[in-house]
C-alpha atoms as a PDB file:
ATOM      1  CA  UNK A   1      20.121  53.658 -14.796  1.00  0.00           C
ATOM      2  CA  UNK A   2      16.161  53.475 -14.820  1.00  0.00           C
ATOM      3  CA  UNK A   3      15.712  51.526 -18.106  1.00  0.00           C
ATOM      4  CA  UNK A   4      15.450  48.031 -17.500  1.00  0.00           C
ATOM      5  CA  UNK A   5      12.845  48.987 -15.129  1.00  0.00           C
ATOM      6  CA  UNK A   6      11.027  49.670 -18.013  1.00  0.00           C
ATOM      7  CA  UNK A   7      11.936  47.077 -20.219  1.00  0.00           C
ATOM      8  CA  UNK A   8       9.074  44.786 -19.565  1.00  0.00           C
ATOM      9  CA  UNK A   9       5.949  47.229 -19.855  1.00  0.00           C
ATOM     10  CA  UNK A  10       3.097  44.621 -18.888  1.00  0.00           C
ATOM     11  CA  UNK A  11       5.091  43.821 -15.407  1.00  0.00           C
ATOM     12  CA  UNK A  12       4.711  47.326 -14.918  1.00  0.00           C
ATOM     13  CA  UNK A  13       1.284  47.533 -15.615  1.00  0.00           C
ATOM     14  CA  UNK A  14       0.787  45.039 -12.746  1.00  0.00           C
ATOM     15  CA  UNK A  15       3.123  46.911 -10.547  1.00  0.00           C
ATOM     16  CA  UNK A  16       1.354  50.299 -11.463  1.00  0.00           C
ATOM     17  CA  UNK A  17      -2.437  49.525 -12.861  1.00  0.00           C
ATOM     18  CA  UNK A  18      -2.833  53.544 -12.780  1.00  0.00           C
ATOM     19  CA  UNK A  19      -4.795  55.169  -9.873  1.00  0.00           C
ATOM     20  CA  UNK A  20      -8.192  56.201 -11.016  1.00  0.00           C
ATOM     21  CA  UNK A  21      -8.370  59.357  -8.893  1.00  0.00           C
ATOM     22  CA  UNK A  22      -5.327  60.525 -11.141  1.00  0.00           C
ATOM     23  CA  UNK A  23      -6.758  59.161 -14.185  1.00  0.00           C
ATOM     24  CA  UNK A  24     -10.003  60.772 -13.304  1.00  0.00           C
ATOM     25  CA  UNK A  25      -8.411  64.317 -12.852  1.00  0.00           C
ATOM     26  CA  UNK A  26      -6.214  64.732 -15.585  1.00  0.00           C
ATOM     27  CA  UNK A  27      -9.537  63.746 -17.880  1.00  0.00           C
ATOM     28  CA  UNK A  28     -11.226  66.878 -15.946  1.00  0.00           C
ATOM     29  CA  UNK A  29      -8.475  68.574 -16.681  1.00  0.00           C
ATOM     30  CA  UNK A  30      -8.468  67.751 -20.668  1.00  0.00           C
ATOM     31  CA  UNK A  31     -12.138  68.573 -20.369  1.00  0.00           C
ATOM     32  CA  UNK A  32     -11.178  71.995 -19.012  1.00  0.00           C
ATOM     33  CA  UNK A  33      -9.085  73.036 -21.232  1.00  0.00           C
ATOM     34  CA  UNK A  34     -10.240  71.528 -24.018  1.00  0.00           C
ATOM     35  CA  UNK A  35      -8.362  70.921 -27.668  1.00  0.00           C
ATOM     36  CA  UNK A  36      -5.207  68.690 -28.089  1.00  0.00           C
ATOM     37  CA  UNK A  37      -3.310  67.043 -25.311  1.00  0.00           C
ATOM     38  CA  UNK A  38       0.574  65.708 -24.990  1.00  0.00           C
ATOM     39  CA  UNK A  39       1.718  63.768 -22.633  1.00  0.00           C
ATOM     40  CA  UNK A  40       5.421  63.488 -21.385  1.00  0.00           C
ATOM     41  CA  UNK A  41       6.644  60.484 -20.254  1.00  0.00           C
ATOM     42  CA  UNK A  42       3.360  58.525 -21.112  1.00  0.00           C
ATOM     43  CA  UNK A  43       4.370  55.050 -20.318  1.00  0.00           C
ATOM     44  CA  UNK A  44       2.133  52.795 -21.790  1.00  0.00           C
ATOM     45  CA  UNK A  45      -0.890  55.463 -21.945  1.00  0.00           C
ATOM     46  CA  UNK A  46      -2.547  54.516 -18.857  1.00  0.00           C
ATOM     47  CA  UNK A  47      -3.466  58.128 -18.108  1.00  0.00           C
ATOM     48  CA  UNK A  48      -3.525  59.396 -22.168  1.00  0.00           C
ATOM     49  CA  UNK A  49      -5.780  56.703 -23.721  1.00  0.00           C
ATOM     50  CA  UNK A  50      -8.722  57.426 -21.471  1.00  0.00           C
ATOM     51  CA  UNK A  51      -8.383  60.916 -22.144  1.00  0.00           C
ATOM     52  CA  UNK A  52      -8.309  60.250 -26.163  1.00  0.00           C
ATOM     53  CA  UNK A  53     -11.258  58.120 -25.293  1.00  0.00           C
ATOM     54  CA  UNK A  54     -13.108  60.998 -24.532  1.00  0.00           C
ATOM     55  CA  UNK A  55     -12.507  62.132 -28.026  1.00  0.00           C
ATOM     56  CA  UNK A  56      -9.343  64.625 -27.239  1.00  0.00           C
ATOM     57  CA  UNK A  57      -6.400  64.480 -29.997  1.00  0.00           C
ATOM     58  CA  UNK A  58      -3.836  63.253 -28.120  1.00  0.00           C
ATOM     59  CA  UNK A  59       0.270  62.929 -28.412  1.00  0.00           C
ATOM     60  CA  UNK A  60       2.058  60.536 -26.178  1.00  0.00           C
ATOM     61  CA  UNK A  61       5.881  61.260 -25.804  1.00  0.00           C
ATOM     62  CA  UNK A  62       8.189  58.207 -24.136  1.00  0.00           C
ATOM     63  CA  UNK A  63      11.854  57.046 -24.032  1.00  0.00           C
ATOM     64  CA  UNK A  64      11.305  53.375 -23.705  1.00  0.00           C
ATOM     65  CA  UNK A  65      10.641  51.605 -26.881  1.00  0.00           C
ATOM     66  CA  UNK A  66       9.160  48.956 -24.683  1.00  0.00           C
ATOM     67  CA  UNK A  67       6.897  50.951 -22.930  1.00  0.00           C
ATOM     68  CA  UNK A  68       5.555  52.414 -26.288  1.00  0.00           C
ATOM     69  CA  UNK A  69       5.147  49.436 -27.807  1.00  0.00           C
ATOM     70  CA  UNK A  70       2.390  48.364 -24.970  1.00  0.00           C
ATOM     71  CA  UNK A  71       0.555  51.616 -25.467  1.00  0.00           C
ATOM     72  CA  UNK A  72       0.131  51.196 -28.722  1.00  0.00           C
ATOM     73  CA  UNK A  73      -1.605  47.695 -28.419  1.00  0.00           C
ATOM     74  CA  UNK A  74      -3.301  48.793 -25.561  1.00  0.00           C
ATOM     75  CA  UNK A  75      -5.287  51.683 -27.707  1.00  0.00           C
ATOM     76  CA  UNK A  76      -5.517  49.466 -30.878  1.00  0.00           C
ATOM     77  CA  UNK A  77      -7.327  46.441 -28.837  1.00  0.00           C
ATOM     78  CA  UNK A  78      -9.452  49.755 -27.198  1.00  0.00           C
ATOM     79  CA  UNK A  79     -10.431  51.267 -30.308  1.00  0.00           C
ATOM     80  CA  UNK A  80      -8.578  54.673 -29.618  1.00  0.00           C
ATOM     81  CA  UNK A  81      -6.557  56.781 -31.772  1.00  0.00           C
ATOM     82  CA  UNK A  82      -3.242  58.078 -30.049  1.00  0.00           C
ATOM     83  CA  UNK A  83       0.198  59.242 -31.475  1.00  0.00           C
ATOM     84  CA  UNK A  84       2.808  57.814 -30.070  1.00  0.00           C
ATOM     85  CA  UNK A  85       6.025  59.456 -30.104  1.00  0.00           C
ATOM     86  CA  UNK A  86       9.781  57.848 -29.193  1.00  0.00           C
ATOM     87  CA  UNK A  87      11.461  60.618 -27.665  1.00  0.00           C
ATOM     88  CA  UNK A  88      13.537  62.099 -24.946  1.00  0.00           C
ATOM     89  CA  UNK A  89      11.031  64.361 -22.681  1.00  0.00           C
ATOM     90  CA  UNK A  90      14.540  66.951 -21.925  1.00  0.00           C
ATOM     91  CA  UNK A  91      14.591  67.943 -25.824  1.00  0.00           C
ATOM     92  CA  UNK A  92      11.869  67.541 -28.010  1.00  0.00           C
ATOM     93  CA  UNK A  93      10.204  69.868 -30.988  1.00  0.00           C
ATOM     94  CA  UNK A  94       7.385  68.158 -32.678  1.00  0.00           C
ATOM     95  CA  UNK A  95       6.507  70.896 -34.615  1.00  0.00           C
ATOM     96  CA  UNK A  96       3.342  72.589 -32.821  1.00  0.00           C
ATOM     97  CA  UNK A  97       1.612  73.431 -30.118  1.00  0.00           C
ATOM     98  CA  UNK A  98      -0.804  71.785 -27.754  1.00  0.00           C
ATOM     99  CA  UNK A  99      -3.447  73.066 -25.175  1.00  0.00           C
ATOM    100  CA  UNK A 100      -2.623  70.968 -22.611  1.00  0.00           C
ATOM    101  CA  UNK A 101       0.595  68.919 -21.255  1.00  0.00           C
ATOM    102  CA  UNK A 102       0.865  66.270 -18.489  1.00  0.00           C
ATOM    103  CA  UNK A 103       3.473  64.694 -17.227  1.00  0.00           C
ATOM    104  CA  UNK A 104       2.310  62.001 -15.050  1.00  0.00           C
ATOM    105  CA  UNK A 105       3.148  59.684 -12.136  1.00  0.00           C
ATOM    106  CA  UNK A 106       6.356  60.879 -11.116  1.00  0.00           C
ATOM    107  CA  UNK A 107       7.790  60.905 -14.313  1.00  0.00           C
ATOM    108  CA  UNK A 108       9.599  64.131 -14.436  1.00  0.00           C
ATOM    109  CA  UNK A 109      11.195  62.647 -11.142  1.00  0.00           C
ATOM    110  CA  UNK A 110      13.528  60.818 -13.820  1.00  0.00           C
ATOM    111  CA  UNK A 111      15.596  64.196 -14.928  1.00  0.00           C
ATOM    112  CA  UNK A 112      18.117  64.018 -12.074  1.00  0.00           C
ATOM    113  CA  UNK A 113      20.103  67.439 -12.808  1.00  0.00           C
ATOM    114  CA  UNK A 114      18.420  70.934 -12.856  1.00  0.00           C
ATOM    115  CA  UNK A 115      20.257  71.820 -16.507  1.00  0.00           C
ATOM    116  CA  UNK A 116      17.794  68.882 -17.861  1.00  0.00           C
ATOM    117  CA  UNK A 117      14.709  69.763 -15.507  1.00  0.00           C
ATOM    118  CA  UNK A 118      15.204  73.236 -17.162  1.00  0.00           C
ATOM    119  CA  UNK A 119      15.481  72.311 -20.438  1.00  0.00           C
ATOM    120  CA  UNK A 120      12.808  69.642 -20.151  1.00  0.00           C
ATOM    121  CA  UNK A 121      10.308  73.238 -18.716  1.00  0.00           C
ATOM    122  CA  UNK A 122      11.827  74.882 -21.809  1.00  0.00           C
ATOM    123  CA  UNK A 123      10.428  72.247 -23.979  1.00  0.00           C
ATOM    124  CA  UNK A 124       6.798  72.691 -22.425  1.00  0.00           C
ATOM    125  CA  UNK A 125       6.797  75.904 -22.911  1.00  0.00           C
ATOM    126  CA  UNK A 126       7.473  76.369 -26.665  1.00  0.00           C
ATOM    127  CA  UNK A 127       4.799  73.921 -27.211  1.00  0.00           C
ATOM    128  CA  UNK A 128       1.922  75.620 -25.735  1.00  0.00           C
ATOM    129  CA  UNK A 129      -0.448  76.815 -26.648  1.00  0.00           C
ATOM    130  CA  UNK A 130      -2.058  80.454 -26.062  1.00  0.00           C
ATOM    131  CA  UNK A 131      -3.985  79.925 -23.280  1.00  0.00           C
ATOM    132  CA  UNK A 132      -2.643  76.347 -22.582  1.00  0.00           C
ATOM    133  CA  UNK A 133      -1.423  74.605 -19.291  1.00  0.00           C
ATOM    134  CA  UNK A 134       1.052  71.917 -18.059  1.00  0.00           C
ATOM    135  CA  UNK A 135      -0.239  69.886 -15.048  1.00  0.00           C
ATOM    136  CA  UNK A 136       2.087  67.513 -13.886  1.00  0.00           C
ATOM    137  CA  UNK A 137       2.598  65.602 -10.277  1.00  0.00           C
ATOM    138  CA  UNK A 138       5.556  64.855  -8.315  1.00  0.00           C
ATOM    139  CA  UNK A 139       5.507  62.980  -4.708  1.00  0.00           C
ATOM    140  CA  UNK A 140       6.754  65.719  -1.636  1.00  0.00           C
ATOM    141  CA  UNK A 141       9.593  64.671  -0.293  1.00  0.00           C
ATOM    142  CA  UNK A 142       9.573  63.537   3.049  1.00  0.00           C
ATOM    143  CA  UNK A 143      12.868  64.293   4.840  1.00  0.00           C
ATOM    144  CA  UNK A 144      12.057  61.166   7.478  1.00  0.00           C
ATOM    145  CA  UNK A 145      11.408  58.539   4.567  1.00  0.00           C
ATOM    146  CA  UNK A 146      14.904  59.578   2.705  1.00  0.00           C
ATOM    147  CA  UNK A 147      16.978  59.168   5.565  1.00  0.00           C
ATOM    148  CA  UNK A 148      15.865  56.292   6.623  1.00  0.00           C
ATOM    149  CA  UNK A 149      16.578  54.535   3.279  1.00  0.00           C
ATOM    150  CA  UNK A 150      19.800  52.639   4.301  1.00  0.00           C
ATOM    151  CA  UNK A 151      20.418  50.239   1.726  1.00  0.00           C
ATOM    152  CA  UNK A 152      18.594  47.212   3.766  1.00  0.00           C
ATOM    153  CA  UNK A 153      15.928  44.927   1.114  1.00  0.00           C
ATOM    154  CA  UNK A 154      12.548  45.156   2.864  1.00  0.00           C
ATOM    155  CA  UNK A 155       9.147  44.056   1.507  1.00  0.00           C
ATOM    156  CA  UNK A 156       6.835  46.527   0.108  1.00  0.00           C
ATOM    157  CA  UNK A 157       3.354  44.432   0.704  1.00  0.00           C
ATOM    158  CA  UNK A 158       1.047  47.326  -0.807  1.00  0.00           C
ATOM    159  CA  UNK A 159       2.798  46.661  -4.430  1.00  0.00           C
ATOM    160  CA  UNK A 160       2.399  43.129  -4.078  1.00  0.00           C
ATOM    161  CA  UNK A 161       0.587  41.585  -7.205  1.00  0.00           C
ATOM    162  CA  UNK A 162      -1.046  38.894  -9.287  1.00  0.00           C
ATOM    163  CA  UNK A 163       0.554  37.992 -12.442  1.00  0.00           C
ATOM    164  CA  UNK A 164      -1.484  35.385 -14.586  1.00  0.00           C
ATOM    165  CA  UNK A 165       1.440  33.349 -15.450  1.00  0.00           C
ATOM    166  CA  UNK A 166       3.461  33.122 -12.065  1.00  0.00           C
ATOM    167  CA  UNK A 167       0.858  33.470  -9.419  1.00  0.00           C
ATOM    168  CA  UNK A 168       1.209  35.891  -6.755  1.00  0.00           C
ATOM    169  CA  UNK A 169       4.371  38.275  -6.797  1.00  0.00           C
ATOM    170  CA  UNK A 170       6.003  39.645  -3.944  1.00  0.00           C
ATOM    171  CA  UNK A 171       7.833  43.454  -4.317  1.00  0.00           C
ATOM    172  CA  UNK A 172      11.213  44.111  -2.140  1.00  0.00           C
ATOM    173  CA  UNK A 173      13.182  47.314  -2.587  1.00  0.00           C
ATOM    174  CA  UNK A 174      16.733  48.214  -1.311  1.00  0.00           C
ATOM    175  CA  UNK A 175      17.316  51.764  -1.814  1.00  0.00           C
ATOM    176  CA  UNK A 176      19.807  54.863  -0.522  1.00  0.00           C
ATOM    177  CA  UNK A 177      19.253  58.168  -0.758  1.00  0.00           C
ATOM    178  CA  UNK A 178      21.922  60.679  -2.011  1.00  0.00           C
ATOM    179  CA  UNK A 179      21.244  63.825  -0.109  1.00  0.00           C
ATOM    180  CA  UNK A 180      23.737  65.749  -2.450  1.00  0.00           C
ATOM    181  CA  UNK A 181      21.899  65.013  -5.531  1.00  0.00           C
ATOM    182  CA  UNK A 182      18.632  64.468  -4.076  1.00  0.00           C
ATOM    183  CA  UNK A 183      18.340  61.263  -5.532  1.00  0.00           C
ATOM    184  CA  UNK A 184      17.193  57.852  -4.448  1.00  0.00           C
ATOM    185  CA  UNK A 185      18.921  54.467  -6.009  1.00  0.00           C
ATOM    186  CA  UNK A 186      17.000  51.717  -5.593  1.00  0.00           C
ATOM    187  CA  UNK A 187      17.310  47.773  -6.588  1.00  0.00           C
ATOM    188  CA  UNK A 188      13.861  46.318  -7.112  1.00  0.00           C
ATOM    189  CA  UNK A 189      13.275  42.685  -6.731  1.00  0.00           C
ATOM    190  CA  UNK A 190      10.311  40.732  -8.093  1.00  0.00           C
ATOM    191  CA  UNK A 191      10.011  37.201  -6.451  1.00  0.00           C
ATOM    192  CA  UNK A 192       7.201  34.534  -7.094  1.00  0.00           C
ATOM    193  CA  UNK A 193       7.195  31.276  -5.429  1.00  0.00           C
ATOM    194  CA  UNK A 194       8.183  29.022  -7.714  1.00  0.00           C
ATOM    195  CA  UNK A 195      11.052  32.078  -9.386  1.00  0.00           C
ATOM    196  CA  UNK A 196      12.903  34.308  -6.623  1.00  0.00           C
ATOM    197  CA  UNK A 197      14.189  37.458  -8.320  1.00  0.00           C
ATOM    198  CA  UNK A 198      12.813  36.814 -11.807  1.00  0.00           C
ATOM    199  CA  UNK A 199      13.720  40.063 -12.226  1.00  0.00           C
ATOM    200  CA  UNK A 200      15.612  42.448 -10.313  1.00  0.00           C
ATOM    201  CA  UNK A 201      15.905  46.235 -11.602  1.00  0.00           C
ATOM    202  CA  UNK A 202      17.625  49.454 -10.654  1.00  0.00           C
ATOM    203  CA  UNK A 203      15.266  52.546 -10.048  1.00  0.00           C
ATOM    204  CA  UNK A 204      16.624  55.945  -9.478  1.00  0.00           C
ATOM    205  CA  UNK A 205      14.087  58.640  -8.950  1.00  0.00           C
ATOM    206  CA  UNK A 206      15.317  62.546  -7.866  1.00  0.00           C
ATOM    207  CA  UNK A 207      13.479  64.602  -4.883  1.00  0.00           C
ATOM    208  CA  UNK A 208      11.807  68.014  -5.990  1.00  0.00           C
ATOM    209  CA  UNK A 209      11.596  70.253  -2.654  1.00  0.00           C
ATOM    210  CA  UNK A 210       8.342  72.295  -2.579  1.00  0.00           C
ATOM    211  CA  UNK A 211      10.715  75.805  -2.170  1.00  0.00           C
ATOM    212  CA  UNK A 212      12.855  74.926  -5.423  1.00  0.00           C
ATOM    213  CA  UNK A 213      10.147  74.007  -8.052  1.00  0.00           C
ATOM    214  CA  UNK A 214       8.966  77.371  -8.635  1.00  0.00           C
ATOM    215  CA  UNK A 215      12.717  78.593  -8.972  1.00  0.00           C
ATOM    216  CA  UNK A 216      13.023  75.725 -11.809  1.00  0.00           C
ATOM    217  CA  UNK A 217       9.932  76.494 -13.741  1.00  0.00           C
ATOM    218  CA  UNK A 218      11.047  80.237 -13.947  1.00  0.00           C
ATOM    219  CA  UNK A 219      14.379  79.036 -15.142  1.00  0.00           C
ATOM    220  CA  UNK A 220      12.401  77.307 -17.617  1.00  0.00           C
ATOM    221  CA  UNK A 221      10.006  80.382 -18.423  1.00  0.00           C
ATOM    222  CA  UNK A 222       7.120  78.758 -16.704  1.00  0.00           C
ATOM    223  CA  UNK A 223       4.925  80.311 -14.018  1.00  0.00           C
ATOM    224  CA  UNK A 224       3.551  77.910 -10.868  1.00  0.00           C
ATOM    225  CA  UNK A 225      -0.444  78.873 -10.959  1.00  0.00           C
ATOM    226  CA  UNK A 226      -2.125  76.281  -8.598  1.00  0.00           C
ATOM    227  CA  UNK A 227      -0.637  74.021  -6.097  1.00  0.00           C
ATOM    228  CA  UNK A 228      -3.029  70.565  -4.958  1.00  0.00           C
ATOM    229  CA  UNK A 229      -1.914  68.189  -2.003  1.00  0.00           C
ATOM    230  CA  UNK A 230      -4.391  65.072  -3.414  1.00  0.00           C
ATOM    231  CA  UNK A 231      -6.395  64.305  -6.181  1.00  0.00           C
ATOM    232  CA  UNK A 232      -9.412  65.965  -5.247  1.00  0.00           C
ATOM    233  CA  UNK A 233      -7.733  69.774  -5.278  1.00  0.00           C
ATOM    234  CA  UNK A 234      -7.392  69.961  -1.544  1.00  0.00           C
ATOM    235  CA  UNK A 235      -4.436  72.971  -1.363  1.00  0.00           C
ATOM    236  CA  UNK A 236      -0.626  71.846  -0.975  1.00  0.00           C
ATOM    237  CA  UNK A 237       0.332  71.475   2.845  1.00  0.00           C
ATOM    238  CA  UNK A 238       3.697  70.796   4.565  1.00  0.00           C
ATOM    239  CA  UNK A 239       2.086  66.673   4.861  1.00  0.00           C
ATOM    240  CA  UNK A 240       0.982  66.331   1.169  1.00  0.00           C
ATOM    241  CA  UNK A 241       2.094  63.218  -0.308  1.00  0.00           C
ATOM    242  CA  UNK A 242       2.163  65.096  -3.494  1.00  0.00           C
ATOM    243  CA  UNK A 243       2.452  67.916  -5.573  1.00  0.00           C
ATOM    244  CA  UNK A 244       0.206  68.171  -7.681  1.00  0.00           C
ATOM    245  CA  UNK A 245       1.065  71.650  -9.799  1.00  0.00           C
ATOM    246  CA  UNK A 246      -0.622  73.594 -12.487  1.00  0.00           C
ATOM    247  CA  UNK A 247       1.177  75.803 -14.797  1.00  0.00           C
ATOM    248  CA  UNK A 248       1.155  78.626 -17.522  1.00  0.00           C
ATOM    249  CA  UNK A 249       4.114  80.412 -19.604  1.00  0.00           C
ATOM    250  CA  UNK A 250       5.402  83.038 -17.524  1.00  0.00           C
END
């Protein structure tokens, strides 16, 4: 239900230019652990290219053909060597192992159902490494924000934009939140001045409670190690806006 929200990949660049605090600490976190990286869900390698910058072989793995397609020009105009992979982040086997895998900016949030969050840990964990680590980050979910998604289109003024072509772009969402899957489903409209709703796209992202992600990792034969509430490491409290999680094959 997520895909045409993907299907133009420079709009989303605009919508998401990449947080350099994240970007920062998932290149400390290459650094750390040093060797080959993989990256589910890259997108269109915001995170992964500066980490193959700094001169780590690097795999990115994505479902959108669109999204791939941007990543790939985006290294080639940078001058940075990346493989990029089409491929469904619930099922993949590409053949070896890595010392490091990230899954990035709320991307696992797109496996709605456990069986697929299981299989997708499953996944991770044949491909790593001795010694190796996943890292990914998921927003906390905050009980207050869910239930007061009621369906009414409001403005969201922080992921307001400027695209070169239409001028400054304006960012309403409608969303509802479906306590009994734990999922959100949300209509996105982008309006300029001159083009209301020049594109309008569905976006459904699932909650991950703090008390069921280490049940799902085990399930998946993976082992929660570290737990971060920001960017900069500070440990995981009840008012987080994220989890930021660090694991190892359990």
């Amino acid at each position: 239900m997520s895909g045409r929200f993907y299907s133009d990949a420079r709009l989303y660049d605009r919508l998401f230019p990449g947080g350099q605090p994240a970007v920062d600490f998932y290149r400390a976190e290459a650094e750390r652990h040093g060797g080959s990286v993989l990256e589910l869900g890259c997108g269109t390698g915001n995170k992964l290219i500066p980490i193959a910058s700094d001169g780590h072989p690097c795999t990115g793995l994505e479902l959108s053909q669109d999204m791939l397609a941007e990543a790939r020009r985006k290294a080639t105009e940078r001058g940075v060597a990346v493989e990029w992979v089409q491929g469904d982040m619930r099922d993949f086997d590409l053949g070896r192992t890595f010392d490091l895998v990230l899954i990035a900016a709320n991307s696992l949030l797109h496996l709605h159902e456990p069986a697929d969050l299981v299989s997708c840990f499953r996944s991770v964990r044949a491909h790593l490494a001795p010694g190796a680590r996943l890292v990914f980050d998921v927003f906390n979910p905050d009980v207050r924000l869910l239930a007061g998604a009621d369906g009414v289109r409001r403005s969201r003024e922080s992921l307001s934009f400027v695209d070169p072509d239409r001028g400054d772009v304006r960012v309403e969402v409608a969303d509802t939140y479906d306590a009994a899957a734990q999922v959100t489903r949300g209509t996105w409209h982008f309006s300029a001045d001159s083009e209301p709703d020049f594109a309008v796209a569905p976006l459904e992202i699932r909650s991950i409670f703090p008390q069921e992600l280490p049940l799902l990792l085990s399930l998946g034969g993976l082992r929660l190690v570290e737990r971060f509430g920001d960017w900069s490491r500070r440990p995981f409290t009840a008012d987080a806006a994220i989890q930021l999680c660090v694991c190892e094959p359990d």
